[in-house]
C-alpha atoms as a PDB file:
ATOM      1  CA  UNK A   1     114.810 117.474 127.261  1.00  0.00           C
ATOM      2  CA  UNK A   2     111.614 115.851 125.442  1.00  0.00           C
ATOM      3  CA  UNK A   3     112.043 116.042 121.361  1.00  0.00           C
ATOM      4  CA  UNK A   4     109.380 118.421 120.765  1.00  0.00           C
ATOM      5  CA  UNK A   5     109.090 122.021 122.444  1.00  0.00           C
ATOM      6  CA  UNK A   6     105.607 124.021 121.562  1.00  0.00           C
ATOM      7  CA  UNK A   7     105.285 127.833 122.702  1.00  0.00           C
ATOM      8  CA  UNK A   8     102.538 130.357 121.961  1.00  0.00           C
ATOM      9  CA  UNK A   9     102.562 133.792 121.342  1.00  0.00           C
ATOM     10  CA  UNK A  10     106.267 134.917 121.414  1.00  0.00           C
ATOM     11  CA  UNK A  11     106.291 137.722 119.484  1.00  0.00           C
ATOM     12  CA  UNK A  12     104.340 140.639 121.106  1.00  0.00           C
ATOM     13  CA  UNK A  13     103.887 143.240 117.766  1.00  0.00           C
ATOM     14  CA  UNK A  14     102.475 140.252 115.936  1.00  0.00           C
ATOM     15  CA  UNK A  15      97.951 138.869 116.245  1.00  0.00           C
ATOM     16  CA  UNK A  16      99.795 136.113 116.848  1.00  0.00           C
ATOM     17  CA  UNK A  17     102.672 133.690 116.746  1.00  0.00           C
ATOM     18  CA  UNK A  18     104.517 130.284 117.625  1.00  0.00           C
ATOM     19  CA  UNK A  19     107.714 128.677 117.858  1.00  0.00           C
ATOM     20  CA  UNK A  20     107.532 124.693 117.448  1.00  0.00           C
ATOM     21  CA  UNK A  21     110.871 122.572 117.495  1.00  0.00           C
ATOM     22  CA  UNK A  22     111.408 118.906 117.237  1.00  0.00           C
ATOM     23  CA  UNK A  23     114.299 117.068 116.435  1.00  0.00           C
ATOM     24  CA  UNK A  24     116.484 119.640 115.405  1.00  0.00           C
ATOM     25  CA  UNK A  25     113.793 121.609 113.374  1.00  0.00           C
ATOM     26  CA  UNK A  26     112.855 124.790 114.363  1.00  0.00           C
ATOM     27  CA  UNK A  27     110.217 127.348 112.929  1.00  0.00           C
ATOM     28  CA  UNK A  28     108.781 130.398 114.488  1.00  0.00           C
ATOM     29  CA  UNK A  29     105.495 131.705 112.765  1.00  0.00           C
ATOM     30  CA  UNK A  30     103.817 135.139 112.683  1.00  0.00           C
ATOM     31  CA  UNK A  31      99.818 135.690 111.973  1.00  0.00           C
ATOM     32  CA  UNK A  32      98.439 139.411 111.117  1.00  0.00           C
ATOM     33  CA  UNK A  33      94.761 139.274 110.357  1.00  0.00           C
ATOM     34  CA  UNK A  34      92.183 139.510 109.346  1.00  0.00           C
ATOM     35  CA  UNK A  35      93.576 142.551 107.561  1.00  0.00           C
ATOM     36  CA  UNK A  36      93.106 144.746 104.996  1.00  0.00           C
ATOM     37  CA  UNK A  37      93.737 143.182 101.448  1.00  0.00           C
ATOM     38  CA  UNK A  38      94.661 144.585  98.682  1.00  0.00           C
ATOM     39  CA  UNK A  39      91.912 144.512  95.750  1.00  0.00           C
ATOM     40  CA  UNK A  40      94.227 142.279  93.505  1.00  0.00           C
ATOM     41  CA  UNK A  41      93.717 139.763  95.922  1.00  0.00           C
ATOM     42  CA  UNK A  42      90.249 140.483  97.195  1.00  0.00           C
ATOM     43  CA  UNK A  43      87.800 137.925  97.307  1.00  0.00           C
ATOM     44  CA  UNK A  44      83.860 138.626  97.486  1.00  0.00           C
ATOM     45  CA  UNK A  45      82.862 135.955 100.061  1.00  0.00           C
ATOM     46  CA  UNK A  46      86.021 134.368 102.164  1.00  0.00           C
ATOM     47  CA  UNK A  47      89.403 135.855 103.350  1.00  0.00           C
ATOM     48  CA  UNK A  48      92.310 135.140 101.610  1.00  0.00           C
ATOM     49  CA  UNK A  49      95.478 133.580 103.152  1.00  0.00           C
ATOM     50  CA  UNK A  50      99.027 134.389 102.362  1.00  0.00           C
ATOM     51  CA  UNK A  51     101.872 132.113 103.487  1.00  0.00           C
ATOM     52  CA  UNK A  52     105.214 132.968 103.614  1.00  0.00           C
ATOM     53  CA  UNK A  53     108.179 130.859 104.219  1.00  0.00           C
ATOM     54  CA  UNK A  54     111.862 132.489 104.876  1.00  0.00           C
ATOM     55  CA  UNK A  55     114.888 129.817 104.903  1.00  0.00           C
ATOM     56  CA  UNK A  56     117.240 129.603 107.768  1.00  0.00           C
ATOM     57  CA  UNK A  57     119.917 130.776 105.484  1.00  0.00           C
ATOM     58  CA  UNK A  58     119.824 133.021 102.129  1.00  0.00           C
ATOM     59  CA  UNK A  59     116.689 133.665 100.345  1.00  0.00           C
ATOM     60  CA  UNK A  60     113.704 132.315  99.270  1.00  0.00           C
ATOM     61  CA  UNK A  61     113.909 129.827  96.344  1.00  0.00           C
ATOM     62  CA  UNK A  62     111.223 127.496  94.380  1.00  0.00           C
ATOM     63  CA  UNK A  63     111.437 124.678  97.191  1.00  0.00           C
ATOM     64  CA  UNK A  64     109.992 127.837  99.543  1.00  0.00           C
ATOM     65  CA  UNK A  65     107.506 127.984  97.081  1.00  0.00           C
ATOM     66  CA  UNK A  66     106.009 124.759  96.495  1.00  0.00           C
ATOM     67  CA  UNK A  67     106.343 124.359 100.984  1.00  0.00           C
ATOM     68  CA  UNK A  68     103.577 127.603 100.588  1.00  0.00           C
ATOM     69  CA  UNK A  69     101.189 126.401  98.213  1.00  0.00           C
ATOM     70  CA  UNK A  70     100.664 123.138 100.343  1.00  0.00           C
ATOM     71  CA  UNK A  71     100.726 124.555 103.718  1.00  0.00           C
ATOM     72  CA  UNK A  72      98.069 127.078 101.720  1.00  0.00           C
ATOM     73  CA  UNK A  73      96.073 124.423 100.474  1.00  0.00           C
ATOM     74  CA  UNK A  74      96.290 122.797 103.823  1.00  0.00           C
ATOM     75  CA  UNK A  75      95.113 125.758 105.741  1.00  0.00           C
ATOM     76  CA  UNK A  76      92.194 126.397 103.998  1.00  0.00           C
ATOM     77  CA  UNK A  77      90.594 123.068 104.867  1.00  0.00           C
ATOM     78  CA  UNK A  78      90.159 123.996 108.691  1.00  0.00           C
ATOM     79  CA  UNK A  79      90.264 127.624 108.336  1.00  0.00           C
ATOM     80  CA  UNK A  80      86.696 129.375 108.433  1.00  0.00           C
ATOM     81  CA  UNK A  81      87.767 131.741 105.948  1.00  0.00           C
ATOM     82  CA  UNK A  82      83.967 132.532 105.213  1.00  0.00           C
ATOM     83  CA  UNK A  83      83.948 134.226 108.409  1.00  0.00           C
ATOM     84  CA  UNK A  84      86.248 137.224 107.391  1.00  0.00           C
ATOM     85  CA  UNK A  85      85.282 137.839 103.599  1.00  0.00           C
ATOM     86  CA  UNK A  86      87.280 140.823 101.593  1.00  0.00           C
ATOM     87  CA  UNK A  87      90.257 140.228 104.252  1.00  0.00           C
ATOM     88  CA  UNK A  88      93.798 138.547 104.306  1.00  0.00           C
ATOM     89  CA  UNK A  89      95.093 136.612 107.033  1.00  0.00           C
ATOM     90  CA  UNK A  90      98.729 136.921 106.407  1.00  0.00           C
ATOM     91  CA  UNK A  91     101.414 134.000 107.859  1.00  0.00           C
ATOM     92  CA  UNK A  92     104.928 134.139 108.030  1.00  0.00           C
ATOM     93  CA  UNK A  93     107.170 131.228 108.536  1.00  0.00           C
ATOM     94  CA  UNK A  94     110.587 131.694 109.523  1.00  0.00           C
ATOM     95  CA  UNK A  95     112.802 128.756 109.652  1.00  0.00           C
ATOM     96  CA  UNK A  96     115.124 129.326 112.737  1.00  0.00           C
ATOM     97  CA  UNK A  97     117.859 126.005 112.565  1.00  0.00           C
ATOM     98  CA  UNK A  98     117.360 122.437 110.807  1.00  0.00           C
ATOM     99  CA  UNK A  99     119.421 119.424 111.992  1.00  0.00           C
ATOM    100  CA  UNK A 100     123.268 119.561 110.330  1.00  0.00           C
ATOM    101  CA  UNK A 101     123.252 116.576 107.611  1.00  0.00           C
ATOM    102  CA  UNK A 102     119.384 117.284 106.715  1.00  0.00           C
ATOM    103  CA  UNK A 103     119.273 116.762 103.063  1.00  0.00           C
ATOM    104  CA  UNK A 104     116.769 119.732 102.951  1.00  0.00           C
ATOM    105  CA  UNK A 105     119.245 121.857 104.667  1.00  0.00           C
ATOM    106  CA  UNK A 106     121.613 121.851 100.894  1.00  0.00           C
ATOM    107  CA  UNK A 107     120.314 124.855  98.696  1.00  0.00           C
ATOM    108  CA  UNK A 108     121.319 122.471  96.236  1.00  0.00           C
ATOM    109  CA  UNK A 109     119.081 119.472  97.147  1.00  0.00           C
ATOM    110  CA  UNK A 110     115.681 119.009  95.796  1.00  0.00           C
ATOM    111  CA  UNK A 111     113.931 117.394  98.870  1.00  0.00           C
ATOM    112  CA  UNK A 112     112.736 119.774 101.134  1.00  0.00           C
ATOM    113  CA  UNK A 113     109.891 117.422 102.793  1.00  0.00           C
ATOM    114  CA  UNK A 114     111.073 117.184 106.003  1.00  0.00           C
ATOM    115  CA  UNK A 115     111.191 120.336 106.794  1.00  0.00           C
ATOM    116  CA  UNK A 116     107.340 120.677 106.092  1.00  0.00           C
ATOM    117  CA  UNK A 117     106.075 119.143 109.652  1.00  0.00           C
ATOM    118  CA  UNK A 118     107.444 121.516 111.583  1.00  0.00           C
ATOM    119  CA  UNK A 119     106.154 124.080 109.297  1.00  0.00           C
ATOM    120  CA  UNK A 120     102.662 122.924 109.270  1.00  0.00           C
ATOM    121  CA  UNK A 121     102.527 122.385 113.196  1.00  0.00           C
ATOM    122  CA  UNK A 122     104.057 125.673 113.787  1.00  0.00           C
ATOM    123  CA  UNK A 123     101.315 126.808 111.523  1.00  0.00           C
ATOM    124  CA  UNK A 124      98.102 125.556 113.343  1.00  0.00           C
ATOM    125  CA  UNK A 125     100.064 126.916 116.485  1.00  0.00           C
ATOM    126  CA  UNK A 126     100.035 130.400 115.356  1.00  0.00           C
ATOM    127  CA  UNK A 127      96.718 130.278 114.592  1.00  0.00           C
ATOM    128  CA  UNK A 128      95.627 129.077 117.620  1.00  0.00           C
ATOM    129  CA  UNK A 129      97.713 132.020 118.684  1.00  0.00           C
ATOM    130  CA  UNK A 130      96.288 134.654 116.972  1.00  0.00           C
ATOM    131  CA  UNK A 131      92.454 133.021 117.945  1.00  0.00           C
ATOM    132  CA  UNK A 132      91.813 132.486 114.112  1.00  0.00           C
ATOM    133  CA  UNK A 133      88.182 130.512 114.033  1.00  0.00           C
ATOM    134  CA  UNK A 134      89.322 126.818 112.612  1.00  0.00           C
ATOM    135  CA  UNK A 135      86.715 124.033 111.997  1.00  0.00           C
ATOM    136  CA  UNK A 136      89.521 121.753 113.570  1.00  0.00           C
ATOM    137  CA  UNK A 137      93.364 121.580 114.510  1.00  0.00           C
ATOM    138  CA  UNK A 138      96.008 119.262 113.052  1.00  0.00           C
ATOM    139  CA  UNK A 139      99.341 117.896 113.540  1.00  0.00           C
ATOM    140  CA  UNK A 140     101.643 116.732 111.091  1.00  0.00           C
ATOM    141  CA  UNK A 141     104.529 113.997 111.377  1.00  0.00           C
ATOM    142  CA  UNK A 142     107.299 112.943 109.541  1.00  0.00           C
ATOM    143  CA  UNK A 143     108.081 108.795 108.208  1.00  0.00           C
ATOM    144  CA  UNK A 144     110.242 107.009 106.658  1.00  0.00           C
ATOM    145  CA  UNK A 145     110.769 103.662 105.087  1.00  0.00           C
ATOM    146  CA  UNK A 146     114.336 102.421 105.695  1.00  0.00           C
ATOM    147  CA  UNK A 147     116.176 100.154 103.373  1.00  0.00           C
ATOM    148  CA  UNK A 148     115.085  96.885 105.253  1.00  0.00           C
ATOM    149  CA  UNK A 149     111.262  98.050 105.120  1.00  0.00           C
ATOM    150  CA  UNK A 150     110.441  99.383 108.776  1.00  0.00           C
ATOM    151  CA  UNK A 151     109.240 102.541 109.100  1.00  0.00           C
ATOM    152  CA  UNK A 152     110.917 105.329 111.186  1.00  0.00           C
ATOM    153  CA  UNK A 153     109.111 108.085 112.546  1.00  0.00           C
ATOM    154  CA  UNK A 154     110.866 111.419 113.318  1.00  0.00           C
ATOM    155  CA  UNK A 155     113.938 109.807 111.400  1.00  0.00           C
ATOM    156  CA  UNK A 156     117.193 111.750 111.985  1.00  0.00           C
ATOM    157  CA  UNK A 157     119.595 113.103 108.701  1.00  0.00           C
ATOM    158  CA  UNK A 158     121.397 110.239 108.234  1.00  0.00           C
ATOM    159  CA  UNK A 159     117.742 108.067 108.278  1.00  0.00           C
ATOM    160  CA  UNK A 160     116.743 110.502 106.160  1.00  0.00           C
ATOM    161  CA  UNK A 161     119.755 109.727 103.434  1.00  0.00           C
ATOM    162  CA  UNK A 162     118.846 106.157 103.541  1.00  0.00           C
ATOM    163  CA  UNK A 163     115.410 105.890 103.299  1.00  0.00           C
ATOM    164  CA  UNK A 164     113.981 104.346 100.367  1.00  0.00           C
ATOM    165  CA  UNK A 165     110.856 106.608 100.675  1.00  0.00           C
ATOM    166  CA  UNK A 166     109.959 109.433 102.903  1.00  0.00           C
ATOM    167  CA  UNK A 167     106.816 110.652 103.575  1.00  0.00           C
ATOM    168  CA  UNK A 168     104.438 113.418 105.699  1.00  0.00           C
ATOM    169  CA  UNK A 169     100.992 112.896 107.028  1.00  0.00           C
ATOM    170  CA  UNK A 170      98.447 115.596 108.433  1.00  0.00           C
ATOM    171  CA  UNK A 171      95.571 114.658 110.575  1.00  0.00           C
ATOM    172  CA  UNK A 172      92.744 115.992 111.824  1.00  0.00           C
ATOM    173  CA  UNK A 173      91.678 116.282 115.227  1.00  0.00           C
ATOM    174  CA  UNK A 174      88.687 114.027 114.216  1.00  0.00           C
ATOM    175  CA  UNK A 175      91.133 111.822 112.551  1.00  0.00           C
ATOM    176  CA  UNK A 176      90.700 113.085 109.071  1.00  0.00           C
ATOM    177  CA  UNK A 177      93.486 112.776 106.878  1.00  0.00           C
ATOM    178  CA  UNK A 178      94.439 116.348 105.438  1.00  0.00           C
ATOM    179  CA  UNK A 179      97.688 115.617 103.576  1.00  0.00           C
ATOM    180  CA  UNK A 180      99.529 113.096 102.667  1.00  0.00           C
ATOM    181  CA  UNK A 181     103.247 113.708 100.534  1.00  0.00           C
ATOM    182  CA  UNK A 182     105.768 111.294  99.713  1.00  0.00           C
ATOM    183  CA  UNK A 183     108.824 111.088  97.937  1.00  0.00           C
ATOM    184  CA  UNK A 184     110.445 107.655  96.724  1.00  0.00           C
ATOM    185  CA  UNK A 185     108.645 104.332  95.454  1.00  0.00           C
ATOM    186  CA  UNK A 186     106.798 102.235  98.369  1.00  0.00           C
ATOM    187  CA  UNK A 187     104.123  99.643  97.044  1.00  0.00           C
ATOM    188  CA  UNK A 188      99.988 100.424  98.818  1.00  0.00           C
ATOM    189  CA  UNK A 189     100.711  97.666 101.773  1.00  0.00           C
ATOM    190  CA  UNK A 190     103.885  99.772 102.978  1.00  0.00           C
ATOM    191  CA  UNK A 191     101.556 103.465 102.323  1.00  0.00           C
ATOM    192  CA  UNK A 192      98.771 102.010 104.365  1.00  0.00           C
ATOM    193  CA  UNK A 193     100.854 100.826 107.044  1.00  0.00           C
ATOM    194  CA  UNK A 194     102.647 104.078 107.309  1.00  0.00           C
ATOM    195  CA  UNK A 195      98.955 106.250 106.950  1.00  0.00           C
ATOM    196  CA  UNK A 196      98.120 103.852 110.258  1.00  0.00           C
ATOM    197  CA  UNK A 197     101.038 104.758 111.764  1.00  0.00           C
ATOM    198  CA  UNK A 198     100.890 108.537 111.132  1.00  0.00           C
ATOM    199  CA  UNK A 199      97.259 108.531 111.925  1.00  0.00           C
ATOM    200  CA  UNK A 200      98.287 107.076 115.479  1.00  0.00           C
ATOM    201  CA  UNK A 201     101.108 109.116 116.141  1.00  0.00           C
ATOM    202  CA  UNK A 202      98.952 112.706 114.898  1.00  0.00           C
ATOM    203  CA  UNK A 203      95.326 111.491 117.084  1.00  0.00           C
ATOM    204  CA  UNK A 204      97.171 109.920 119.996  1.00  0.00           C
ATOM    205  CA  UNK A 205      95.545 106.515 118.322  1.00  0.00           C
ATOM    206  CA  UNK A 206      95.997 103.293 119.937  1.00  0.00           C
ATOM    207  CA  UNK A 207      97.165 100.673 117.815  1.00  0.00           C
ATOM    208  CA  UNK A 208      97.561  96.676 118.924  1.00  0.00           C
ATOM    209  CA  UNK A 209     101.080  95.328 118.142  1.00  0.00           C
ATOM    210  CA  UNK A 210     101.869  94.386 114.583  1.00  0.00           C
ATOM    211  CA  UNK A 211      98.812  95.735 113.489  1.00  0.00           C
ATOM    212  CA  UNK A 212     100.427  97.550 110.889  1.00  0.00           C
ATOM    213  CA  UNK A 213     102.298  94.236 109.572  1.00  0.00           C
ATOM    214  CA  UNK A 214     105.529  96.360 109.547  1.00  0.00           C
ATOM    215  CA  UNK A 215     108.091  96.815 112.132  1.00  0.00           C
ATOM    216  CA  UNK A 216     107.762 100.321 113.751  1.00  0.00           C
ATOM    217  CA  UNK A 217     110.125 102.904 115.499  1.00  0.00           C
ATOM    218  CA  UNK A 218     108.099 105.616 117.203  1.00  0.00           C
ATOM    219  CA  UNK A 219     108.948 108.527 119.149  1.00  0.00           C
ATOM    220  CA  UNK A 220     108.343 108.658 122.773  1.00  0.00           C
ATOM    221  CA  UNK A 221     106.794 111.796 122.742  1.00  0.00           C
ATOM    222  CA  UNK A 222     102.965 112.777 121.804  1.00  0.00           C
ATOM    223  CA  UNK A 223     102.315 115.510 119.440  1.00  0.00           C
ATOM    224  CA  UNK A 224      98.473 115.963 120.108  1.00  0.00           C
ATOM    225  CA  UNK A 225      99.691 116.323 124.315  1.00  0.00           C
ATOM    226  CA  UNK A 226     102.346 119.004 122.822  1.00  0.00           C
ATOM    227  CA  UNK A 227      99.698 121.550 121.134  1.00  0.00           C
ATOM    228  CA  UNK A 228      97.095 121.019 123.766  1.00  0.00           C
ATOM    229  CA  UNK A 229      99.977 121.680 126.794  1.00  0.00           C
ATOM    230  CA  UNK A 230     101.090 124.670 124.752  1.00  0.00           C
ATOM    231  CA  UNK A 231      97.344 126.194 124.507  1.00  0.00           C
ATOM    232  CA  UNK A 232      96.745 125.210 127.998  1.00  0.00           C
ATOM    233  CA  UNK A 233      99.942 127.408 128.915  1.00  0.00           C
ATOM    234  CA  UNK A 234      98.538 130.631 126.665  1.00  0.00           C
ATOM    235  CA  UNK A 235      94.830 130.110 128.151  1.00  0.00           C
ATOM    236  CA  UNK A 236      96.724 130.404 131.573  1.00  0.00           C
ATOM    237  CA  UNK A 237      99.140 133.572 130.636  1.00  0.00           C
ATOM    238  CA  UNK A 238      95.307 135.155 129.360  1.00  0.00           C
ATOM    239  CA  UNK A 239      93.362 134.446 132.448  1.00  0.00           C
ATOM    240  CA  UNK A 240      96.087 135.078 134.690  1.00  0.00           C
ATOM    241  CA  UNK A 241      94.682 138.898 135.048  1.00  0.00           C
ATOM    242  CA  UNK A 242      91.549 137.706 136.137  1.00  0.00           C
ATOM    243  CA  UNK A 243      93.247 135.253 139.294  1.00  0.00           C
ATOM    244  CA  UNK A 244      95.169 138.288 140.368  1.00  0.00           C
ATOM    245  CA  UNK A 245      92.302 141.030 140.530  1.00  0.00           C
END
């Protein structure tokens, strides 16, 4: 069973929608829009986007919060919101499981950056979905730096607990980097050997060994190959009307 699962358009009453899982996370996300807007939130020359996240468990508290305004501030660097102005594109985010042990799992815990990967890829997803004009795609990955300074991406709970730093990089597909947020202390050598390593993961970027100077644990699996397998399979469930007329 490979680590990551991508699959468009699962809801049917929704413009569109995805459900990405890796490693024990799993979010489905809902798009509506461009729609109506209410004239609170009107604004005169782009559409505005609303994004709401919904815990696994319970209800929305200010770690849901802060995960909206930066997949919000995210989104509006590759959405063409000046396409659609005095609109709303609306997103919903429901968290469906998280791995048991997660320290963003706890209500109680503060950290709730390792849930935001999955958010953000299940994100572009639905957009892609819901054929929402972008100026690019991006995938996001989760890092961290263990106690005896190699980096681990995709780290499991327990990694997680460890770490002296964890971190989450978006890219670009033209290799832009869109977000970067970290938690813990790591000096500029270990941050630029984990951007390198994000970058390569995110672009499908081929890096020589020991490049980074850092010891490296890396997933098998490719998320780039993910989102473009899991468009390929929508563009095929679209067309398929046309092969069978």
């Amino acid at each position: 069973m490979p680590a990551i699962q991508a699959s468009l358009s699962d809801l049917h009453r929704a413009d569109g929608s995805a459900t990405y899982t890796q490693d024990g996370y799993s979010v489905l996300g809902a798009v509506n829009g461009p729609i109506e807007v209410q004239r609170r939130d009107e604004l005169p020359e782009e559409a505005a986007i609303e994004v709401n996240v919904r815990p696994a468990i319970g209800v929305g508290s200010p770690k849901e919060r802060h995960l909206e305004t930066i997949i919000h501030s995210t989104l509006r660097h590759i959405v063409l919101v000046r396409n659609f102005p005095r609109t709303l594109i609306q997103l919903t985010l429901q968290v469906l499981s998280m791995p048991e042990g997660d320290p963003g799992a706890e209500r109680s815990a503060s950290s709730s950056i390792s849930l935001l990967p999955a958010l953000l890829n299940s994100s572009v997803l639905t957009l892609l979905s819901a054929n929402i004009p972008l100026r690019s795609t991006f995938t996001a990955v989760l890092l961290c730096v263990s106690p005896d300074a190699s980096i681990i991406a995709s780290p499991n709970p327990k990694q997680l607990a460890a770490a002296s730093s964890t971190h989450v990089f978006a890219f670009s597909g033209a290799r832009d980097l869109l977000l970067a947020e970290s938690e813990g202390a790591c000096d500029m050598d270990t941050w630029n050997a984990l951007h390198d390593t994000a970058q390569r993961l995110c672009c499908n970027v081929e890096t020589a060994e020991g490049e980074t100077g850092m010891e490296v644990d890396v997933p098998a699996d490719n998320l780039l190959a993910r989102v473009k397998e899991a468009v390929r399979q929508k563009i095929e469930r679209d067309q398929a009307w046309k092969e069978a007329s």
